[in-house]
PDB file of N, CA and C in Angstrom:
ATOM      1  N   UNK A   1     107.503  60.784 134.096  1.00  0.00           N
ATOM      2  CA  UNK A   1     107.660  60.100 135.354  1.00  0.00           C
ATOM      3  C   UNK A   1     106.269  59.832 135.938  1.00  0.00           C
ATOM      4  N   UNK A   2     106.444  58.393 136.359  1.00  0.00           N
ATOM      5  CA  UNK A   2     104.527  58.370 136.923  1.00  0.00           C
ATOM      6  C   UNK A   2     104.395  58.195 138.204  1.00  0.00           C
ATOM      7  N   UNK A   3     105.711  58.137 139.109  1.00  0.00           N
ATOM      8  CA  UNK A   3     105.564  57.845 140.573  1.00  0.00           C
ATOM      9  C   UNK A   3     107.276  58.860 140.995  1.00  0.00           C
ATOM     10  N   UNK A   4     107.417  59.006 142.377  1.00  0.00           N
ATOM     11  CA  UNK A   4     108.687  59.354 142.923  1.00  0.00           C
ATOM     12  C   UNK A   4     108.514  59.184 144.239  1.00  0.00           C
ATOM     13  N   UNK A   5     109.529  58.880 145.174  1.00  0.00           N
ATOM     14  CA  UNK A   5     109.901  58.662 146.316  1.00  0.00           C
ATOM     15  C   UNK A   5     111.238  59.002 147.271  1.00  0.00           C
ATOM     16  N   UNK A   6     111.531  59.902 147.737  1.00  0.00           N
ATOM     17  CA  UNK A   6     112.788  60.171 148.829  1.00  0.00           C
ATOM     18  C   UNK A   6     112.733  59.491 149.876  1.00  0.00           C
ATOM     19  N   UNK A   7     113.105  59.081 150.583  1.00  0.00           N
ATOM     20  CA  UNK A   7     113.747  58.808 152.195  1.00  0.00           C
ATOM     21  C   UNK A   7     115.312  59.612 152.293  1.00  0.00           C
ATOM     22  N   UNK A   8     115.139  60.530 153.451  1.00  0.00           N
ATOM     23  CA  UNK A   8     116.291  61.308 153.488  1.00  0.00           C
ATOM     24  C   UNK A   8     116.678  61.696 154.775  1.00  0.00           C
ATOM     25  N   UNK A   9     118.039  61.952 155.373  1.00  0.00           N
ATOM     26  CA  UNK A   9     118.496  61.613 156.816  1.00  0.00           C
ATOM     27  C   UNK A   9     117.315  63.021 157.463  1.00  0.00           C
ATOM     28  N   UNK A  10     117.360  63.045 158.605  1.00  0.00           N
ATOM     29  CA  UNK A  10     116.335  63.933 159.264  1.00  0.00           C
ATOM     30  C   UNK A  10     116.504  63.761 161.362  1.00  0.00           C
ATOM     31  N   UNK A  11     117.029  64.977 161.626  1.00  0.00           N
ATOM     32  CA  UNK A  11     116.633  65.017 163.090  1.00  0.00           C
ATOM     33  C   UNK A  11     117.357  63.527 163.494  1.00  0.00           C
ATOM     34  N   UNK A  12     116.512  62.603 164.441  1.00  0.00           N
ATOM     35  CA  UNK A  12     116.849  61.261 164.519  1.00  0.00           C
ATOM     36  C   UNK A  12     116.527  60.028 164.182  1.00  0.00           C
ATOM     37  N   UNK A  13     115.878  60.694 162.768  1.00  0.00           N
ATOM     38  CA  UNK A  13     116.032  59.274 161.826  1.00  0.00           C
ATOM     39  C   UNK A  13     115.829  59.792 160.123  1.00  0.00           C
ATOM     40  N   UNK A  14     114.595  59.455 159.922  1.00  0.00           N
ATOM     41  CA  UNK A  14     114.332  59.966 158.344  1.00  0.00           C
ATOM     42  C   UNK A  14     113.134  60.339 158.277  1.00  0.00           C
ATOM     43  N   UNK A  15     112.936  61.218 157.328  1.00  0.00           N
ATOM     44  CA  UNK A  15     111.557  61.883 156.320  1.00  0.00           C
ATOM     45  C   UNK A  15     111.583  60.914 155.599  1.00  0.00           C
ATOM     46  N   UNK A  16     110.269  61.076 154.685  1.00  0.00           N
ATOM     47  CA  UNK A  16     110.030  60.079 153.985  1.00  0.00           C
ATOM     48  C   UNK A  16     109.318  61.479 152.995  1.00  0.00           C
ATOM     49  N   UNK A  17     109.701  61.898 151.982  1.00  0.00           N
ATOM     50  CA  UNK A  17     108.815  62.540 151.126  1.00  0.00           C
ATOM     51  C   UNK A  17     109.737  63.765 150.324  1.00  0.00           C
ATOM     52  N   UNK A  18     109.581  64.146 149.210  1.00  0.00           N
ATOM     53  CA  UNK A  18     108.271  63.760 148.526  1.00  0.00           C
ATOM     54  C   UNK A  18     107.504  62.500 148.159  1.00  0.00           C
ATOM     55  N   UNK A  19     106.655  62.583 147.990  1.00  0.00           N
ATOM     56  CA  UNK A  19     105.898  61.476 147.472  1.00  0.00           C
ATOM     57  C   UNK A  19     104.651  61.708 146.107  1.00  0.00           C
ATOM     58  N   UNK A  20     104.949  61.421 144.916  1.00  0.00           N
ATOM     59  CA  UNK A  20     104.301  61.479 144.119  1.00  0.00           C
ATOM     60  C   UNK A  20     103.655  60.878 142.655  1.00  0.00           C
ATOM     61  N   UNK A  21     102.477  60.268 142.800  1.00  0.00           N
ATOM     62  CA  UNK A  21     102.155  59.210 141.962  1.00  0.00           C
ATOM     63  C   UNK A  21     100.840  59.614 141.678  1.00  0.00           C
ATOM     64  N   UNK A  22     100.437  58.727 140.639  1.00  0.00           N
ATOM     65  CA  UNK A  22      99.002  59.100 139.855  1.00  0.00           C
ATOM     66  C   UNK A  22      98.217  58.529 140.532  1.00  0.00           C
ATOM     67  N   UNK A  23      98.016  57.661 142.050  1.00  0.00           N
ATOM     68  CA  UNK A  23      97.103  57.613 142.601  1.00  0.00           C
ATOM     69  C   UNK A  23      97.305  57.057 144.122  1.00  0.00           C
ATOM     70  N   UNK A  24      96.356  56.612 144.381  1.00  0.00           N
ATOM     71  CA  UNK A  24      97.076  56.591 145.712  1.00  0.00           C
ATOM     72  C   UNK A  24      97.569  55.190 146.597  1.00  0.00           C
ATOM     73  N   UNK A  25      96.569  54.460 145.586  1.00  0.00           N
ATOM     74  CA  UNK A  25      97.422  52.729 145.438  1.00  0.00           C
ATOM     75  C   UNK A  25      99.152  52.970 145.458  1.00  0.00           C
ATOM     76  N   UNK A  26      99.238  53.173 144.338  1.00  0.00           N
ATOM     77  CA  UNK A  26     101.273  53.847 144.314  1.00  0.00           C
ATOM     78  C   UNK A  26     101.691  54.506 144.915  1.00  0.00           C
ATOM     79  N   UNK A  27     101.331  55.415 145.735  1.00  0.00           N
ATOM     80  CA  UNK A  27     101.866  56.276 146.996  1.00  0.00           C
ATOM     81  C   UNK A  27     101.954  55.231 148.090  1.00  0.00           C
ATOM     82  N   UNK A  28     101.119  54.156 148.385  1.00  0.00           N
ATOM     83  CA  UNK A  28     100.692  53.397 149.036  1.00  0.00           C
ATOM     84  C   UNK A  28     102.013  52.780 149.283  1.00  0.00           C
ATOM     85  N   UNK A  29     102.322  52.055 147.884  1.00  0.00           N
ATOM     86  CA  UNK A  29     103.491  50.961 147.716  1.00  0.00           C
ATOM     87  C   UNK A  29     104.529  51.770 147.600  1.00  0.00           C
ATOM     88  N   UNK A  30     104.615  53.146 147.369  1.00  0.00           N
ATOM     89  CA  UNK A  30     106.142  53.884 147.567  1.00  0.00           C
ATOM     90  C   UNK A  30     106.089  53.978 149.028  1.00  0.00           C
ATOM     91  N   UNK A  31     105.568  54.557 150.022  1.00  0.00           N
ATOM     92  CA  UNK A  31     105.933  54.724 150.756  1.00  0.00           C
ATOM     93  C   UNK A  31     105.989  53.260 152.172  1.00  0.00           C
ATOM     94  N   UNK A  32     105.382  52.023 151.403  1.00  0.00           N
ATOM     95  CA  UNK A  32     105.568  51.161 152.302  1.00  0.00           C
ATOM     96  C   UNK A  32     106.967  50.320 152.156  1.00  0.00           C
ATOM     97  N   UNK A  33     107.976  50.816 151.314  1.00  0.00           N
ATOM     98  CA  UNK A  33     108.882  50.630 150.347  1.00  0.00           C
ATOM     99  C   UNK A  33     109.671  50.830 152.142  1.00  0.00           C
ATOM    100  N   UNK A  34     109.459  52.532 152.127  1.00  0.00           N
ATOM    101  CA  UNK A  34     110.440  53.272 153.342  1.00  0.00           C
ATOM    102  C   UNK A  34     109.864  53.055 154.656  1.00  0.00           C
ATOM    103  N   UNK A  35     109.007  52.417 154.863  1.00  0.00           N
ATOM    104  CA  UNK A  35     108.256  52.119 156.407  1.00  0.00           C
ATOM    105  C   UNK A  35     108.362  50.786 156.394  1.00  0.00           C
ATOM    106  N   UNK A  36     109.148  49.991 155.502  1.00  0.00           N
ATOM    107  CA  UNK A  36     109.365  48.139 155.928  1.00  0.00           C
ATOM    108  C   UNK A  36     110.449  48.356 156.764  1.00  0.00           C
ATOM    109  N   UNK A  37     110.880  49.177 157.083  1.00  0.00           N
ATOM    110  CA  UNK A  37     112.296  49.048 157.362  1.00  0.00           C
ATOM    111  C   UNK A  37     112.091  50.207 159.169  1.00  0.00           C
ATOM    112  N   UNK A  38     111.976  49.642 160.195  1.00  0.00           N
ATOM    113  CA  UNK A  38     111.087  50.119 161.489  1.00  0.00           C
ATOM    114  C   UNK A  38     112.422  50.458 162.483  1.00  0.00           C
ATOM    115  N   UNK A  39     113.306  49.777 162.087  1.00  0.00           N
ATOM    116  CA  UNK A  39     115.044  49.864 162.919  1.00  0.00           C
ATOM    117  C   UNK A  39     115.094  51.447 163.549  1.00  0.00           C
ATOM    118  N   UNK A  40     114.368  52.244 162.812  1.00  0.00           N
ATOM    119  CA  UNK A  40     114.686  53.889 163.296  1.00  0.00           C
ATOM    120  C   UNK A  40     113.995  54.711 162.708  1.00  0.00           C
ATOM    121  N   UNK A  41     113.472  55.982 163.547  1.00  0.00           N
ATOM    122  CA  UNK A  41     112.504  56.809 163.356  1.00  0.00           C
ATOM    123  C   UNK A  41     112.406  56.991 161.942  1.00  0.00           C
ATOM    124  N   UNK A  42     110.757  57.446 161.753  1.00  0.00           N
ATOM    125  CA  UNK A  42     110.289  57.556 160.403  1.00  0.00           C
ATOM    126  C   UNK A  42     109.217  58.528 160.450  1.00  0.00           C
ATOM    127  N   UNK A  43     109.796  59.529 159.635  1.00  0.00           N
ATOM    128  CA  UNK A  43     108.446  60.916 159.782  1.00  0.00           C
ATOM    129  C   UNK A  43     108.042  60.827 158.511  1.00  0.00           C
ATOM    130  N   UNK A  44     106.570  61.208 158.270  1.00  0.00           N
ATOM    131  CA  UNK A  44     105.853  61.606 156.760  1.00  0.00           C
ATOM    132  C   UNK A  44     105.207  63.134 157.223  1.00  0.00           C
ATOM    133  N   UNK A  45     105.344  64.158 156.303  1.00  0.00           N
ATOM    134  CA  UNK A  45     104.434  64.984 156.573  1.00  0.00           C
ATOM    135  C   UNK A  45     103.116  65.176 154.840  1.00  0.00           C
ATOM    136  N   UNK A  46     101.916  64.492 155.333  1.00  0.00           N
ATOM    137  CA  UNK A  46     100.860  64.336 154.475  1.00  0.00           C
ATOM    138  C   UNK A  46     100.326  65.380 154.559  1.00  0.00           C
ATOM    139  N   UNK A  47      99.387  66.111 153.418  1.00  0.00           N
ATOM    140  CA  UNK A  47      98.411  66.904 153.651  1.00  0.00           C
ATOM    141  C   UNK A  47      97.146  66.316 154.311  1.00  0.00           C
ATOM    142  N   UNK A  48      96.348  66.674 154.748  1.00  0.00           N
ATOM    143  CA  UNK A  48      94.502  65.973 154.598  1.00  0.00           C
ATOM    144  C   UNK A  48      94.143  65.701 153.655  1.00  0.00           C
ATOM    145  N   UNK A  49      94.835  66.318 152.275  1.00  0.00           N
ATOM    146  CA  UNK A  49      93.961  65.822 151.049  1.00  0.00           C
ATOM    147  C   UNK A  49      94.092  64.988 150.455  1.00  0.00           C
ATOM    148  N   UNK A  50      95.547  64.531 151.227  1.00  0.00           N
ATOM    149  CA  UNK A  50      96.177  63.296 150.356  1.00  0.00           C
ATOM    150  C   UNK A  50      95.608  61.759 150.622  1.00  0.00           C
ATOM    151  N   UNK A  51      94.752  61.811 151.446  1.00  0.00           N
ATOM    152  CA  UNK A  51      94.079  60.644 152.253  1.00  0.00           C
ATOM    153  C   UNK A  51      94.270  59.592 152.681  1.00  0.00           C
ATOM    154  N   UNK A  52      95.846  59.804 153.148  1.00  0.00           N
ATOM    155  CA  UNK A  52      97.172  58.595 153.501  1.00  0.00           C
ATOM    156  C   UNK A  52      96.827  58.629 155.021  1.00  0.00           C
ATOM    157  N   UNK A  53      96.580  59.585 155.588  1.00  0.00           N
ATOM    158  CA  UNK A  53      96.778  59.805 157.361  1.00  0.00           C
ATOM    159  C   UNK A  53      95.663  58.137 157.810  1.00  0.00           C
ATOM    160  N   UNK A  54      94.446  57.935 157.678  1.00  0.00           N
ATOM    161  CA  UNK A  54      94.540  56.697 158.263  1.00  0.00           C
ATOM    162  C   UNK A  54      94.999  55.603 158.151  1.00  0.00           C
ATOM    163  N   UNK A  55      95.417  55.416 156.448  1.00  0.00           N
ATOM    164  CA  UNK A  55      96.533  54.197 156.479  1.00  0.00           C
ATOM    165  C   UNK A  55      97.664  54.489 157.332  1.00  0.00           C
ATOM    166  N   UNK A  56      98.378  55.071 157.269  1.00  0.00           N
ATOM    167  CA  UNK A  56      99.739  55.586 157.545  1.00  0.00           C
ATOM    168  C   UNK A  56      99.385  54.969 159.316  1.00  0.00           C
ATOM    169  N   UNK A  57      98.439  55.173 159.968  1.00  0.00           N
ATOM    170  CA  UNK A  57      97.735  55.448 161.202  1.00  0.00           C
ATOM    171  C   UNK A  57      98.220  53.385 161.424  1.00  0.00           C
ATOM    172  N   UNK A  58      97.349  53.496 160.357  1.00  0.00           N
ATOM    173  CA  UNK A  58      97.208  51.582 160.285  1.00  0.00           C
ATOM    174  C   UNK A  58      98.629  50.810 160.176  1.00  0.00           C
ATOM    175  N   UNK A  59      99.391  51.599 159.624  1.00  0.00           N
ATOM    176  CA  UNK A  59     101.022  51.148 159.529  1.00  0.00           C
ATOM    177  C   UNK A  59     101.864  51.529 160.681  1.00  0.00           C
ATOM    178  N   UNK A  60     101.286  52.111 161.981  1.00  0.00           N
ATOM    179  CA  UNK A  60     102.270  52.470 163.268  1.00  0.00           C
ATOM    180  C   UNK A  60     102.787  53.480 163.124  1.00  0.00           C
ATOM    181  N   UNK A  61     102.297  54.476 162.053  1.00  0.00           N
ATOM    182  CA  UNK A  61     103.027  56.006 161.801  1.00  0.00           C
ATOM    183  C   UNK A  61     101.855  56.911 162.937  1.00  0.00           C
ATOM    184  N   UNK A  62     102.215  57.254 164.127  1.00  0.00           N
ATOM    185  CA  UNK A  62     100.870  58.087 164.532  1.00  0.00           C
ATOM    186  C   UNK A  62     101.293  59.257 163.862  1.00  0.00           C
ATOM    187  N   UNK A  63      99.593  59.788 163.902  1.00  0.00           N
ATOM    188  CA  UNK A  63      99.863  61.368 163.393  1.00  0.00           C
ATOM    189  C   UNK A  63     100.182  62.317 164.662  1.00  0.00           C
ATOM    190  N   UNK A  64     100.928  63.275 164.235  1.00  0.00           N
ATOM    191  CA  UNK A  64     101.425  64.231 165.301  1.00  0.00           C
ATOM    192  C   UNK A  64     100.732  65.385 165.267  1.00  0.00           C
ATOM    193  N   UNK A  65     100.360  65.855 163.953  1.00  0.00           N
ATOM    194  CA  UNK A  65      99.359  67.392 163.807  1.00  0.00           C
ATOM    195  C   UNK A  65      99.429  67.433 162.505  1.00  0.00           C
ATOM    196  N   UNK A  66      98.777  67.904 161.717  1.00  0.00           N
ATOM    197  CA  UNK A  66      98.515  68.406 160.973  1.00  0.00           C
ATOM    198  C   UNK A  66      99.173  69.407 160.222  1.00  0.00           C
ATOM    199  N   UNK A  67      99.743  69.316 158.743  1.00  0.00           N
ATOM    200  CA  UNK A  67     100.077  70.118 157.769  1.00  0.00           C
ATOM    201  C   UNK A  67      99.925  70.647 156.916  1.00  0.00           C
ATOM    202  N   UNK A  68     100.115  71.898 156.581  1.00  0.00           N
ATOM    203  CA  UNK A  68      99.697  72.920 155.572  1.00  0.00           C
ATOM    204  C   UNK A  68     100.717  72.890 154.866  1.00  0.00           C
ATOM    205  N   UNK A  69     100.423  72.683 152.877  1.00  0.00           N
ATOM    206  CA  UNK A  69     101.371  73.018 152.383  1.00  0.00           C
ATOM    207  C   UNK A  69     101.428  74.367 152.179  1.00  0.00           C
ATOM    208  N   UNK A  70     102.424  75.391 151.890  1.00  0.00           N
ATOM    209  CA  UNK A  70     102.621  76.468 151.951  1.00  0.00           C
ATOM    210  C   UNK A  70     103.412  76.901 150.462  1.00  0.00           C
ATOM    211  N   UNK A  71     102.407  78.018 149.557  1.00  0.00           N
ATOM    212  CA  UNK A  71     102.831  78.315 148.310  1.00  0.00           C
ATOM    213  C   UNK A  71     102.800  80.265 148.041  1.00  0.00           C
ATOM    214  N   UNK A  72     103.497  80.092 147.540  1.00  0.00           N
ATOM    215  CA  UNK A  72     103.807  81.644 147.081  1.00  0.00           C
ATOM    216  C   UNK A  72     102.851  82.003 146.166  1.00  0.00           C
ATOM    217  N   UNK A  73     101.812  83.059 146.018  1.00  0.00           N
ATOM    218  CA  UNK A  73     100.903  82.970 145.325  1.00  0.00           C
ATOM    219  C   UNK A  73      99.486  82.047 145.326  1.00  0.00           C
ATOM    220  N   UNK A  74      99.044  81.213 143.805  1.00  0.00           N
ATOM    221  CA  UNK A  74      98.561  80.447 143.838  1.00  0.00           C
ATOM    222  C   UNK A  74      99.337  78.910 144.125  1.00  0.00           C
ATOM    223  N   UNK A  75      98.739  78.222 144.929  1.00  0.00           N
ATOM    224  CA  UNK A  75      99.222  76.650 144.524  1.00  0.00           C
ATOM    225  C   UNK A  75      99.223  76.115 143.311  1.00  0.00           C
ATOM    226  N   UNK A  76     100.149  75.331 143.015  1.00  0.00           N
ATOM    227  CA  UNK A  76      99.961  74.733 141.412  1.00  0.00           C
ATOM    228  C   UNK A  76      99.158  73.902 141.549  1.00  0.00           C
ATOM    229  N   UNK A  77      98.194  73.296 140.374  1.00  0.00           N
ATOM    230  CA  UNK A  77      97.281  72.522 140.479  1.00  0.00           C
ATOM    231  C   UNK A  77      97.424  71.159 139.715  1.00  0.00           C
ATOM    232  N   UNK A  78      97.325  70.359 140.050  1.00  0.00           N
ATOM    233  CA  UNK A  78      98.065  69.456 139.358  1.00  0.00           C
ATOM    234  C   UNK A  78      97.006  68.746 137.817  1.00  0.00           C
ATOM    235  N   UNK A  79      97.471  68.273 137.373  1.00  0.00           N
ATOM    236  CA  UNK A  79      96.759  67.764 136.117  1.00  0.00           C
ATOM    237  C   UNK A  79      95.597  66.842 136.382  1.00  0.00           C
ATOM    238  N   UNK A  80      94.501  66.824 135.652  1.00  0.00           N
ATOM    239  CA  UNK A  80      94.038  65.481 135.987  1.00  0.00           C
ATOM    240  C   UNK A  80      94.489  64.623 135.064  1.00  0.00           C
ATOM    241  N   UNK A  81      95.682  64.367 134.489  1.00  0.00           N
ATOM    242  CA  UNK A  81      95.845  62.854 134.009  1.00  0.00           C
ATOM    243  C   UNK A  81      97.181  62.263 134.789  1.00  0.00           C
ATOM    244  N   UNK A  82      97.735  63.127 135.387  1.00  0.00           N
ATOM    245  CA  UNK A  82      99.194  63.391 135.915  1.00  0.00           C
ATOM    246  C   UNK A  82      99.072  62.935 137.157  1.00  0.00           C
ATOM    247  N   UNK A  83     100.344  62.833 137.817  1.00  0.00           N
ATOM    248  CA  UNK A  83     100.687  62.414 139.024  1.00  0.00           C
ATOM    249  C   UNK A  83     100.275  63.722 140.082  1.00  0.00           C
ATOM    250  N   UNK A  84     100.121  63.146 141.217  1.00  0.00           N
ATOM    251  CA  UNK A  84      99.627  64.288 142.506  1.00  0.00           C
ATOM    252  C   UNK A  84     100.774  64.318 143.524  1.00  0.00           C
ATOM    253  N   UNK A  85     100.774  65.283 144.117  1.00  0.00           N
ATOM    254  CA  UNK A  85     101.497  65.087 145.581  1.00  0.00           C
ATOM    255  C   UNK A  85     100.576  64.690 146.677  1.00  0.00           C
ATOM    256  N   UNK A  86     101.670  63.368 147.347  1.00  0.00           N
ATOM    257  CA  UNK A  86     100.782  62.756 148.449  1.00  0.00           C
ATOM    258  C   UNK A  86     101.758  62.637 149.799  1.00  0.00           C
ATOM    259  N   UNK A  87     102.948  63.259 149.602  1.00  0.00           N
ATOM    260  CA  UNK A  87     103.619  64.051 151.079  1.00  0.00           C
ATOM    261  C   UNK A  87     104.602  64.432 150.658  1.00  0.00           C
ATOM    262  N   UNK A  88     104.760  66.037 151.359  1.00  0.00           N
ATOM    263  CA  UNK A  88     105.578  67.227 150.992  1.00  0.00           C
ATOM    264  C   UNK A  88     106.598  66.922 151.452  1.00  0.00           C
ATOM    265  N   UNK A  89     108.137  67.682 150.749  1.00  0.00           N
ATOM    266  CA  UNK A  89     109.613  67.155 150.980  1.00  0.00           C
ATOM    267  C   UNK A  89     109.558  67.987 152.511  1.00  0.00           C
ATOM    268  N   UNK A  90     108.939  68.806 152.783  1.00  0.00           N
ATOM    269  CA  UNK A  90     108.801  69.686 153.786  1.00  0.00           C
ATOM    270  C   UNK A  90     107.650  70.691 153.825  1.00  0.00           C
ATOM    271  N   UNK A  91     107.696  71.083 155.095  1.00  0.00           N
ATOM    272  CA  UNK A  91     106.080  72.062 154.780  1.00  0.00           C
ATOM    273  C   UNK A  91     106.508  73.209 153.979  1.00  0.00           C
ATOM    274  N   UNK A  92     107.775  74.037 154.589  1.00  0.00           N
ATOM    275  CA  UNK A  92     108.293  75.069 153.683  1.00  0.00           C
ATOM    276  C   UNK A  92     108.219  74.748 152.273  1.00  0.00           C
ATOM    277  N   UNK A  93     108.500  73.708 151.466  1.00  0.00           N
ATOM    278  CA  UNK A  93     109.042  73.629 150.323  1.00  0.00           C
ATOM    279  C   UNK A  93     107.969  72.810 149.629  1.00  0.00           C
ATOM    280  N   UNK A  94     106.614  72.585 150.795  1.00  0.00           N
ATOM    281  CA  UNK A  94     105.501  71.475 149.625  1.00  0.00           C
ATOM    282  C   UNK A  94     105.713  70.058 149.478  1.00  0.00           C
TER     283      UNK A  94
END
């Protein structure tokens, strides 16, 4: 798999995430996939590392604060030829 994308019901509207692709052009176009559509609330929760927060900024998503993903142990590290995570299904769950 070289990309993935959720939009899923949430509070009073939708999450948008996971989100995960081999770079960040394709995170780009997955997640502008679930933000064409403005009819009703739309949350992302990004890390800082994922380096979406000023686009996202540029697309009418303000940021609200800041998220930590949260792992048991070590974090997994992802491959360098492989796809990355570029917003967690939740902070609990990464």
């Amino acid at each position: 798999m070289a990309a993935w994308s959720f939009l899923r019901r949430f509070g009073h509207g939708y999450v948008i995430g996971p989100v995960g692709a081999r770079g960040e052009m394709a995170a780009r176009a997955l997640i502008a996939r679930w933000i064409s559509d403005r009819s009703e609330f739309r949350r992302i929760d990004v890390p800082l590392s994922s380096g979406l927060s000023p686009w996202l900024e540029d697309q009418g998503l303000a940021r609200a604060g800041e998220v930590v993903a949260m792992a048991l142990g070590e974090p997994p590290i992802p491959l360098a030829t492989g796809p990355r995570l570029f917003a967690l299904a939740n902070q609990g769950l990464g």
